[in-house]
Protein backbone atom coordinates (compact mmCIF):
# COMPACT_ATOMS: atom_id res chain seq x y z
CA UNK A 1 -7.46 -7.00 10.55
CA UNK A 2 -9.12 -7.56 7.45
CA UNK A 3 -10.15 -4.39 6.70
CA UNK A 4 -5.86 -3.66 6.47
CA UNK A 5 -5.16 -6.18 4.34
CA UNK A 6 -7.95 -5.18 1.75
CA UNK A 7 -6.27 -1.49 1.94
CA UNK A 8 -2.81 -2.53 1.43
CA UNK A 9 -4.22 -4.64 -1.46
CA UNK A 10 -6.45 -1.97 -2.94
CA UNK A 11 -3.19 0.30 -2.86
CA UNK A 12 -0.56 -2.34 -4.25
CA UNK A 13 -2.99 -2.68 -7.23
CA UNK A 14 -3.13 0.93 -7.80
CA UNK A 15 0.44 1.15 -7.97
CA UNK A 16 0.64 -1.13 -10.05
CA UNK A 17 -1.49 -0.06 -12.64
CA UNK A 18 0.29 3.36 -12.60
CA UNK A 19 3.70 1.21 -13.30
CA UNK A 20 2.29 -0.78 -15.90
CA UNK A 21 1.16 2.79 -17.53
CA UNK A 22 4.21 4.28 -16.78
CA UNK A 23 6.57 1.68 -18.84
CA UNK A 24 4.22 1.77 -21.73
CA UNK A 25 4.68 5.28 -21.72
CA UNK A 26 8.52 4.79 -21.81
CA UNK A 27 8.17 2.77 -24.85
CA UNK A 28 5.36 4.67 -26.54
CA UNK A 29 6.61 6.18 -30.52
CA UNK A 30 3.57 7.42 -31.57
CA UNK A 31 3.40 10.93 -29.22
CA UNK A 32 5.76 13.75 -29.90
CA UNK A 33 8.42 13.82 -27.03
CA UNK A 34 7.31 16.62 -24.89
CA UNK A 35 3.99 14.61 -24.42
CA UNK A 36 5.60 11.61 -23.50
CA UNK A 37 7.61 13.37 -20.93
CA UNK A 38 4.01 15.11 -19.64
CA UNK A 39 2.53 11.55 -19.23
CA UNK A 40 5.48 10.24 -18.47
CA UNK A 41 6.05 12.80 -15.41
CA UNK A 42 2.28 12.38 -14.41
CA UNK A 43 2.11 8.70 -14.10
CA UNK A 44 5.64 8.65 -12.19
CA UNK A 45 4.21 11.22 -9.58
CA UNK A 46 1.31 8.31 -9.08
CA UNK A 47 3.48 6.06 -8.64
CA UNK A 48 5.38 7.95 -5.80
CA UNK A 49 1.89 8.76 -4.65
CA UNK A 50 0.93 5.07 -4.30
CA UNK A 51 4.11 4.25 -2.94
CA UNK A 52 3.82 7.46 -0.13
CA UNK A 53 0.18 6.05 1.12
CA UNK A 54 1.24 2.38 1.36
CA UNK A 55 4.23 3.46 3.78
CA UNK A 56 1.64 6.12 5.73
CA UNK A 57 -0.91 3.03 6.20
CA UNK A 58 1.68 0.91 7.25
CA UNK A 59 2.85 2.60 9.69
CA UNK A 60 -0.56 3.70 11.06
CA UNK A 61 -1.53 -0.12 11.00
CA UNK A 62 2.00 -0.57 12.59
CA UNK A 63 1.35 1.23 15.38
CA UNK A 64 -2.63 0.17 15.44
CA UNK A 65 -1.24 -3.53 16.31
CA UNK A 66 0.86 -2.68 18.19
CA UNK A 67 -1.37 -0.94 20.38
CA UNK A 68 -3.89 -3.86 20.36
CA UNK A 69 -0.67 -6.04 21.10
CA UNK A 70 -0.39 -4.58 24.14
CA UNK A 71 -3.27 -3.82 25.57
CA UNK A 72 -4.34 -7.65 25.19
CA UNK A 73 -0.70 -8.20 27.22
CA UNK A 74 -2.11 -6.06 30.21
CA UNK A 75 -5.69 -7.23 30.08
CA UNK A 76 -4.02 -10.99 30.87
């Protein structure tokens, strides 16, 4: 069950980091506009990434649990 958690955590705080990037990127000046809109587009498509794998573990670990779940029910 641990080994879950430290997934879903190691993924959250990727996620993160990619949103943190992506709003300094929004309010970034100093790059001409098609490079912002590069970066912009990059870091976006992480996020969406991140956010993809979270719901894909969580529904593997969903159905892992539930499996456990009930095979502790019959073994009683």
């Amino acid at each position: 069950m641990r080994m879950i958690e430290i997934i879903l955590t190691e993924l959250a705080s990727e996620r993160l980091k990619s949103e943190e990037e992506l709003q300094r990127l929004i309010n970034i000046s100093d790059i001409s506009v098609e490079e912002q809109v590069k970066k912009i587009k990059i870091q976006l498509e992480n996020v969406v990434k991140y956010d993809d794998m979270i719901s894909k573990w969580n529904s593997y670990t969903t159905k892992a649990n539930a499996n456990v779940d009930n095979n502790e029910n019959n073994n009683n």
